[in-house]
C-alpha atoms as a PDB file:
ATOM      1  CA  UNK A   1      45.615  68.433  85.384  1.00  0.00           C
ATOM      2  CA  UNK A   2      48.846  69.783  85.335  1.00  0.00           C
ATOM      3  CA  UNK A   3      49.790  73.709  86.267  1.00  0.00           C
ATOM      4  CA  UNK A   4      49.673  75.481  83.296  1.00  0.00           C
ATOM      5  CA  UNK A   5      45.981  74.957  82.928  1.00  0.00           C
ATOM      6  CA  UNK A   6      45.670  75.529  86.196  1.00  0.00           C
ATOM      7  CA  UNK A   7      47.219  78.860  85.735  1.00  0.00           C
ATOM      8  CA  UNK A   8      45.180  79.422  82.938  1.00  0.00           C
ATOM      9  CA  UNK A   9      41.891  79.277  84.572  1.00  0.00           C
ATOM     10  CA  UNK A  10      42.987  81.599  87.431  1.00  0.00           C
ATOM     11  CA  UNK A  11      44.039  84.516  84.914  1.00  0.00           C
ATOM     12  CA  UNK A  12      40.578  83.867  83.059  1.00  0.00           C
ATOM     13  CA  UNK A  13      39.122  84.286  86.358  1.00  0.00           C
ATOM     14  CA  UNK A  14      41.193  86.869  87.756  1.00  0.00           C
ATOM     15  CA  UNK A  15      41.221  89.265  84.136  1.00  0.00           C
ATOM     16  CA  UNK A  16      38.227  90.868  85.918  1.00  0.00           C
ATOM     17  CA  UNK A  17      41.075  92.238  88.846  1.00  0.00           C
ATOM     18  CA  UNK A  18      43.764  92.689  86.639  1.00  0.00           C
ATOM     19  CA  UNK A  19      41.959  94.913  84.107  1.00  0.00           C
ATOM     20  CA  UNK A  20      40.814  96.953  87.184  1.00  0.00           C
ATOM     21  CA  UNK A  21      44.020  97.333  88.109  1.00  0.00           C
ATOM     22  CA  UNK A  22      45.685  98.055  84.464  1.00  0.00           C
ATOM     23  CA  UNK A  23      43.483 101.305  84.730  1.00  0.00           C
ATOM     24  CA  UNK A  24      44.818 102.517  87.853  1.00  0.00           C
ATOM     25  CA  UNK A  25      48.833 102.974  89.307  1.00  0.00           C
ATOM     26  CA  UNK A  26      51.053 101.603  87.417  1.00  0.00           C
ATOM     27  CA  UNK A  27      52.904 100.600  90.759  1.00  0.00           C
ATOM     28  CA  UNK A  28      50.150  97.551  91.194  1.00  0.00           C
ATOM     29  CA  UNK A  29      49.422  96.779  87.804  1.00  0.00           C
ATOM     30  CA  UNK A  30      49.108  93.290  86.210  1.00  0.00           C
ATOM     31  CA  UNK A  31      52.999  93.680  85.549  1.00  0.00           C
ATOM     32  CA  UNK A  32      53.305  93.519  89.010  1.00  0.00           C
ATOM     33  CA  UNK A  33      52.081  90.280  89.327  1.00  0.00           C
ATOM     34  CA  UNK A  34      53.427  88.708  86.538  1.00  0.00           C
ATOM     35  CA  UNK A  35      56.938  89.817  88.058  1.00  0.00           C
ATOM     36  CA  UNK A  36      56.407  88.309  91.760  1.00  0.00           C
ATOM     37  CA  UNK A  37      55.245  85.189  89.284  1.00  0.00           C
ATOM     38  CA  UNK A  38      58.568  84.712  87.344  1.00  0.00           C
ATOM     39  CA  UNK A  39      60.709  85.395  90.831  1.00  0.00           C
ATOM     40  CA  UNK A  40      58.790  83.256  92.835  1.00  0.00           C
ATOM     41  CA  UNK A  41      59.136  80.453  89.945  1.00  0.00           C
ATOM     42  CA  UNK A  42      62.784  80.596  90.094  1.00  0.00           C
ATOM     43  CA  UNK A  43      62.695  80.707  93.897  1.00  0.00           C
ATOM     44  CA  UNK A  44      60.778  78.053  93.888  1.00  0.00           C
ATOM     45  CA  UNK A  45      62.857  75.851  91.768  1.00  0.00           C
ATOM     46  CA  UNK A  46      65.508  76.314  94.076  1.00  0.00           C
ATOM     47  CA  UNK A  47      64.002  75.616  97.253  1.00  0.00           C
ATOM     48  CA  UNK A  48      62.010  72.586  95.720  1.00  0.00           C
ATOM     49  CA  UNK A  49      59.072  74.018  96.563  1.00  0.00           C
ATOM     50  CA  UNK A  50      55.282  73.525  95.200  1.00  0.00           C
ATOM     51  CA  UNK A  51      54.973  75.376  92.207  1.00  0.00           C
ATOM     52  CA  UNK A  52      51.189  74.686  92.394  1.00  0.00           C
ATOM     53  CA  UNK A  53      50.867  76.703  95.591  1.00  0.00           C
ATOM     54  CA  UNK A  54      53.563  79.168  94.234  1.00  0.00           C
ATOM     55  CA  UNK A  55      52.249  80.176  90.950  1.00  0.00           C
ATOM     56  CA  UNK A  56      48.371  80.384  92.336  1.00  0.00           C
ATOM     57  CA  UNK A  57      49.628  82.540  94.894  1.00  0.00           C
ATOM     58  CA  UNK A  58      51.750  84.700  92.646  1.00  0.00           C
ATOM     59  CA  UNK A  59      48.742  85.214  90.185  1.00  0.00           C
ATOM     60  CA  UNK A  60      45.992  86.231  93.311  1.00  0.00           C
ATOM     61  CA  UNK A  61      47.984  87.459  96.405  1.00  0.00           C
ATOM     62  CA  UNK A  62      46.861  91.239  95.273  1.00  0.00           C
ATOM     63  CA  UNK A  63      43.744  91.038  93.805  1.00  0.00           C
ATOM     64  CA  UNK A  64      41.971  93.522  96.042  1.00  0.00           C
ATOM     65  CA  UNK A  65      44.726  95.862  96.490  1.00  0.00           C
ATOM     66  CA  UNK A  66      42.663  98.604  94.535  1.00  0.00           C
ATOM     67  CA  UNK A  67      39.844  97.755  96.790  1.00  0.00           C
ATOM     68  CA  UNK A  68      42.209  98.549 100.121  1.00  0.00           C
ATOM     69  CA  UNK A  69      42.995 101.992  98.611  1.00  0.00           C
ATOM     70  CA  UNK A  70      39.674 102.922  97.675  1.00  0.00           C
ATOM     71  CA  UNK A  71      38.729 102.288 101.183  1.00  0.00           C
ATOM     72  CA  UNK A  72      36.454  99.205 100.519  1.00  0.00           C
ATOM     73  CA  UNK A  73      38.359  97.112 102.532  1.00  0.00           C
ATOM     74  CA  UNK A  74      40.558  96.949 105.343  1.00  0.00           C
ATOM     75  CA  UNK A  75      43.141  94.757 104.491  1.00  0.00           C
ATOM     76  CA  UNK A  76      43.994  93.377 100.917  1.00  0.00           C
ATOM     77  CA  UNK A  77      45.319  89.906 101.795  1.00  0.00           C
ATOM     78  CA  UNK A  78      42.146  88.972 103.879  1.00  0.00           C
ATOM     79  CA  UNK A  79      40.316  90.035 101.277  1.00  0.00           C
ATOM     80  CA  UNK A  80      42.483  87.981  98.547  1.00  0.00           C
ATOM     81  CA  UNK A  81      42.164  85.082 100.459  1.00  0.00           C
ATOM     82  CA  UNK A  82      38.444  85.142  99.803  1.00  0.00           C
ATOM     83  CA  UNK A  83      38.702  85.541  96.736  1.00  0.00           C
ATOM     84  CA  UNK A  84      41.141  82.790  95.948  1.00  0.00           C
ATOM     85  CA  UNK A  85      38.981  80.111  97.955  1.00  0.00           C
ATOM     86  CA  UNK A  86      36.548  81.356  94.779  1.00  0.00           C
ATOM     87  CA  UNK A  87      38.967  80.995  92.655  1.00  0.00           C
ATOM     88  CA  UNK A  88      40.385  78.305  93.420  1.00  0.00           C
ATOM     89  CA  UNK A  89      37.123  75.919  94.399  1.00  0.00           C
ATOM     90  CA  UNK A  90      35.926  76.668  91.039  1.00  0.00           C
ATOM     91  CA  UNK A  91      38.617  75.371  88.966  1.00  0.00           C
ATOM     92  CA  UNK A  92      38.530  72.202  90.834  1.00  0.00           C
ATOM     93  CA  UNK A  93      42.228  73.381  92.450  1.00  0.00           C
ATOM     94  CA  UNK A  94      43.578  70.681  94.491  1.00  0.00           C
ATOM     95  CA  UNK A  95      41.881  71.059  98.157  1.00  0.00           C
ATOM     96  CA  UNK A  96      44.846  69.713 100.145  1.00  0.00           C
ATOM     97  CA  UNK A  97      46.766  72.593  98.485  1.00  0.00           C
ATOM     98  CA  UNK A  98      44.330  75.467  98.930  1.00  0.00           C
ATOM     99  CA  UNK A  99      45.046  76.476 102.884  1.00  0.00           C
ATOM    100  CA  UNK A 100      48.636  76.689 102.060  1.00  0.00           C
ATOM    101  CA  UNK A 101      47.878  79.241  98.975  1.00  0.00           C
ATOM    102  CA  UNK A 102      45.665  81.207 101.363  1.00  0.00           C
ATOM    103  CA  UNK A 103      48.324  81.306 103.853  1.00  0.00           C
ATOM    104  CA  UNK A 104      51.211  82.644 101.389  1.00  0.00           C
ATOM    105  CA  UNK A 105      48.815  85.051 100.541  1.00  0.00           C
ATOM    106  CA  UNK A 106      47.971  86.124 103.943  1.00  0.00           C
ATOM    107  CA  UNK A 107      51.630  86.124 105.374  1.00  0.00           C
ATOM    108  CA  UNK A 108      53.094  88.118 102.170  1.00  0.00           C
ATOM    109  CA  UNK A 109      51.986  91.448 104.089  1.00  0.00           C
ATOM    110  CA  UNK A 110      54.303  91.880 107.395  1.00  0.00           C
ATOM    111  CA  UNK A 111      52.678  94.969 107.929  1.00  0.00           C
ATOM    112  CA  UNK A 112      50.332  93.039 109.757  1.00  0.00           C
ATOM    113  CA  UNK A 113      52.958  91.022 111.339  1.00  0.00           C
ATOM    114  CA  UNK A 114      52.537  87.976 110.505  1.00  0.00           C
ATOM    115  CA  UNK A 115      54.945  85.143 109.807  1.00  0.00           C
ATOM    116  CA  UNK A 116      55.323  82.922 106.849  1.00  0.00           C
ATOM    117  CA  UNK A 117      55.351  79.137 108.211  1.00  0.00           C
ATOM    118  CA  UNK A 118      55.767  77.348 105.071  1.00  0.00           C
ATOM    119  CA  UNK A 119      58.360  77.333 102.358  1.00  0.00           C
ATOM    120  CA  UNK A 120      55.648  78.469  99.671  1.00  0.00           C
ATOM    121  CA  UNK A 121      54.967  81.661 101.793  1.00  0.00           C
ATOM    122  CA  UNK A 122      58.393  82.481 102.298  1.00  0.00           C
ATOM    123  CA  UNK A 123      58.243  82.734  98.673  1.00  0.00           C
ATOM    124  CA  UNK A 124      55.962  85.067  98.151  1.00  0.00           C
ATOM    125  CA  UNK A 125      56.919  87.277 100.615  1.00  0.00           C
ATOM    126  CA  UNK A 126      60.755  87.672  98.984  1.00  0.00           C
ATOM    127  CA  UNK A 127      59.735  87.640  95.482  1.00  0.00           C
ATOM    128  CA  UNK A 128      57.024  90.618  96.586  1.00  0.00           C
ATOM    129  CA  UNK A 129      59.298  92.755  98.377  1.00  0.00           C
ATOM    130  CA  UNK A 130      62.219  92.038  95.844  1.00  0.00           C
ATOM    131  CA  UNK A 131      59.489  93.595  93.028  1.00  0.00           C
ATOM    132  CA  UNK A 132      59.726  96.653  95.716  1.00  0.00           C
ATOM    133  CA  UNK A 133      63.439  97.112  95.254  1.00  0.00           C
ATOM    134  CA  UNK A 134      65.918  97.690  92.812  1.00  0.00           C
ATOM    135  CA  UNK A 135      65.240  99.703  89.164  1.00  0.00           C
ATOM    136  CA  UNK A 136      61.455  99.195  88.229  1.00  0.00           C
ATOM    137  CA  UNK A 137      60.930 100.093  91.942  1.00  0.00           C
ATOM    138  CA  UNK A 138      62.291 103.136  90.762  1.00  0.00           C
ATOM    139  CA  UNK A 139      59.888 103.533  87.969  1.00  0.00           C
ATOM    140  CA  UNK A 140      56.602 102.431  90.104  1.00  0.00           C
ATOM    141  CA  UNK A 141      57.242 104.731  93.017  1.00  0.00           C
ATOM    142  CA  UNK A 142      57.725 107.530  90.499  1.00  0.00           C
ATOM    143  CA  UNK A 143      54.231 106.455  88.745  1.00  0.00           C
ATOM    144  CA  UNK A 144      52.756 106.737  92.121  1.00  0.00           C
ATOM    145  CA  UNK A 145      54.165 109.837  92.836  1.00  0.00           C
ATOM    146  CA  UNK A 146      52.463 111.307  89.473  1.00  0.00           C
ATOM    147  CA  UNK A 147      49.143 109.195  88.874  1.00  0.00           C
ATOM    148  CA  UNK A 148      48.189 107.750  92.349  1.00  0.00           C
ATOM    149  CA  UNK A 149      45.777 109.901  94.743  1.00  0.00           C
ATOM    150  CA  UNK A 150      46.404 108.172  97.746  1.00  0.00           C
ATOM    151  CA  UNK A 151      50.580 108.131  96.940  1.00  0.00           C
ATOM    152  CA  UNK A 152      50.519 111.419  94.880  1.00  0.00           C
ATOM    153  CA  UNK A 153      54.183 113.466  96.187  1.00  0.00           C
ATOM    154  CA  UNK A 154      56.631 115.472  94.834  1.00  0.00           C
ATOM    155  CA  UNK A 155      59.335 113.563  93.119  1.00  0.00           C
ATOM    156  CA  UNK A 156      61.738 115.716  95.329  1.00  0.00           C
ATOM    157  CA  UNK A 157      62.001 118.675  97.876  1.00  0.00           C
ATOM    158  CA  UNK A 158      64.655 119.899  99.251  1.00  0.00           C
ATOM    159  CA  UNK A 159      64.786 118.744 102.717  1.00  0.00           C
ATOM    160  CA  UNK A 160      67.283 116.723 104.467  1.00  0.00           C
ATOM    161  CA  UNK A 161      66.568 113.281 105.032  1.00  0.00           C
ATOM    162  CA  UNK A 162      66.243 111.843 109.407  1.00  0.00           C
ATOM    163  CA  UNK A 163      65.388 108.676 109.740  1.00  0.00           C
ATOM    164  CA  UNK A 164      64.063 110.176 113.475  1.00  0.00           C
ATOM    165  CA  UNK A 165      61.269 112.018 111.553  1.00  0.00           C
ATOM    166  CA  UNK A 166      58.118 110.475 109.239  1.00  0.00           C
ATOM    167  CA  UNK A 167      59.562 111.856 106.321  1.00  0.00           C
ATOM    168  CA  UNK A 168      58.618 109.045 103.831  1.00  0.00           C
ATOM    169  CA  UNK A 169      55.765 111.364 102.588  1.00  0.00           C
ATOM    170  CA  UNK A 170      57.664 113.958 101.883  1.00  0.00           C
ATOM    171  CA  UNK A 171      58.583 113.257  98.506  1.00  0.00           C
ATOM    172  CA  UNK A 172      59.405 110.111  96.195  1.00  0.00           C
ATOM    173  CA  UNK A 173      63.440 110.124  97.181  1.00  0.00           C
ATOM    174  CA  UNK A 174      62.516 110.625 100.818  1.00  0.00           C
ATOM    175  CA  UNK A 175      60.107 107.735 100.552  1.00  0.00           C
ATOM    176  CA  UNK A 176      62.982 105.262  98.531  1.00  0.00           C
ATOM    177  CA  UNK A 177      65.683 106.552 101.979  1.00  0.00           C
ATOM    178  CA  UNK A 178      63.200 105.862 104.027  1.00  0.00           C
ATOM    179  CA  UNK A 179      62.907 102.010 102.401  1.00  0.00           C
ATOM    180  CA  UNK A 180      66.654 102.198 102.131  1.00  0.00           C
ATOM    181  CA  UNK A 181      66.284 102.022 106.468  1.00  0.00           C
ATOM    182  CA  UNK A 182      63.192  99.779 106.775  1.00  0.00           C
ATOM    183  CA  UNK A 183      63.739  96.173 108.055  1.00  0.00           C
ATOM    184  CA  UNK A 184      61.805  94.898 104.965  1.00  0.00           C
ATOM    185  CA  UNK A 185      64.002  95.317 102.567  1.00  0.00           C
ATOM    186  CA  UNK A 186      67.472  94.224 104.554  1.00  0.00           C
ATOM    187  CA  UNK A 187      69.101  91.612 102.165  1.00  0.00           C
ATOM    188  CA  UNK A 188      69.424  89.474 105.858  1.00  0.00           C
ATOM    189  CA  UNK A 189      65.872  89.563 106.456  1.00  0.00           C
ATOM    190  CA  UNK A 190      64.697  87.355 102.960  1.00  0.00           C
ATOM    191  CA  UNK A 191      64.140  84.133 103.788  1.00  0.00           C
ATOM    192  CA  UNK A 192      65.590  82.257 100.613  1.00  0.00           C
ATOM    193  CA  UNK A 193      69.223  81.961  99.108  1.00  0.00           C
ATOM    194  CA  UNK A 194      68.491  83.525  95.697  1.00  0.00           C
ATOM    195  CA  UNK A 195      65.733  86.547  97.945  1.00  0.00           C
ATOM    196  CA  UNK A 196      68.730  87.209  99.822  1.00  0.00           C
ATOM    197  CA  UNK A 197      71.338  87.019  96.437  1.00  0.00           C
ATOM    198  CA  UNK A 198      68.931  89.573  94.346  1.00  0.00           C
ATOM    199  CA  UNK A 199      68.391  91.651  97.810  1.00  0.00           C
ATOM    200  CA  UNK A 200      71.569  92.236  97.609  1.00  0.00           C
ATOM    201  CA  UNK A 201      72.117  93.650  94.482  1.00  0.00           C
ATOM    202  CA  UNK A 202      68.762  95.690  94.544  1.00  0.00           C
ATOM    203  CA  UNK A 203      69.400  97.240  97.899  1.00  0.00           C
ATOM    204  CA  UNK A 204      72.794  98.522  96.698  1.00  0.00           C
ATOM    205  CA  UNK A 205      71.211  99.609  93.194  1.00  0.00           C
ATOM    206  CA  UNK A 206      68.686 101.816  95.648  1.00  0.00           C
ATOM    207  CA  UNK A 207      71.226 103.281  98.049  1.00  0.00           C
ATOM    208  CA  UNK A 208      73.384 104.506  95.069  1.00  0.00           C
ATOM    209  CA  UNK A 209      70.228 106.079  92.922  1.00  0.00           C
ATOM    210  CA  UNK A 210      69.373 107.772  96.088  1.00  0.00           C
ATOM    211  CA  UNK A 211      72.645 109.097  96.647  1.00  0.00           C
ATOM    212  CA  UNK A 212      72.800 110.150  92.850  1.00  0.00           C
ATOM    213  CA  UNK A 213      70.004 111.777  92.735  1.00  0.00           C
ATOM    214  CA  UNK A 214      70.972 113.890  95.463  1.00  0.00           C
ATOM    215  CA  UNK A 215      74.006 115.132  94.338  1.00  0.00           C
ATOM    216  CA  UNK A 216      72.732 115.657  90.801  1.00  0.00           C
ATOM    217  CA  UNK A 217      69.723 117.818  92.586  1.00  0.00           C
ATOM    218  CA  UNK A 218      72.795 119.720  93.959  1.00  0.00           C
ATOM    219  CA  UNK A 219      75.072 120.053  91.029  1.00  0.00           C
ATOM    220  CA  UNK A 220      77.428 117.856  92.586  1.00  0.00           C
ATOM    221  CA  UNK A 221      78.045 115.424  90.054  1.00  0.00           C
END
């Protein structure tokens, strides 16, 4: 059986989770997967990695995302690594190849500090924190700011930014300065070539909308 019907039994299975999550923040919709999916495929290409593991990864790795905010759960990748065992037992998905899909999809939140050991994971991680950068970043941390409860801010206030302070929640610009500083999203800190290429170029696209925005706010520019 070759990947593509592989990927199209996990989006018949996973429609449930995706249409779920079309009716909530636009920051964590089903575009949001199906960007970490292209990334990760080009990654992937390049690092000559297995696009097996990458793509059922991409389409699963935050299935129960809207279940962490509501409060059902505690953390979303332990809880998407259930549900891709499901997943992935029922479509007959090779078994050699499962642990290493439940590991990218483990590892791809650092929050919890813990460290991507294979190629595939590495992956993941860059092409999910690359979707967290750059223009459309832009656009879902905005969305938050206006539909989410749990994100809900003011797109701006007046406030200086300090990195000393917790100031992310202060409004959507302080929360894209205070990503600007966290280790995350440091080009140096993706683990593959093209991560660290598009880092790059997202980062800088960030630092200078920030700084725009600013002096627009001020009738500087």
């Amino acid at each position: 059986m070759d990947n593509s019907n592989y990927r199209n039994q996990i989006l018949e299975l996973v429609k449930p989770y995706y249409n779920e999550a079309d009716k909530g923040d636009f920051s964590h919709n089903s575009s949001h997967f199906f960007r970490v999916e292209a990334l990760a495929k080009k990654m992937a290409k390049e690092e000559n990695a297995d696009m097996e593991i990458v793509e059922a990864s991409s389409l699963i790795f935050d299935v129960a995302r809207l279940m962490e905010d509501r409060g059902e759960v505690t953390d979303h990748a332990e809880k998407g690594v259930e549900i891709a065992r499901e997943i992935l037992g029922k479509i007959n998905f090779p078994n050699e190849k499962i642990e290493n899909v439940c590991h990218s999809i483990l590892s791809h939140r650092r929050s919890k500090d813990r460290v991507p050991e294979i190629i595939e994971a590495k992956i993941l991680r860059d092409a999910d924190y690359l979707d967290a950068m750059g223009a459309v970043d832009i656009a879902r941390m905005t969305a938050s700011c206006l539909q989410s409860v749990k994100y809900k801010k003011p797109i701006y206030v007046d406030i200086p930014y300090d990195e000393n302070k917790e100031m992310e929640n202060e409004s959507m610009i302080h929360f894209l300065l205070y990503k600007i500083k966290h280790p995350k999203h440091q080009p140096e800190n993706f683990y593959t070539n093209l991560g660290k290429k598009l880092a790059i170029e997202r980062f800088e696209y960030m630092k200078e909308f920030a700084e725009r925005f600013i002096s627009e706010w001020h009738g500087e520019k």
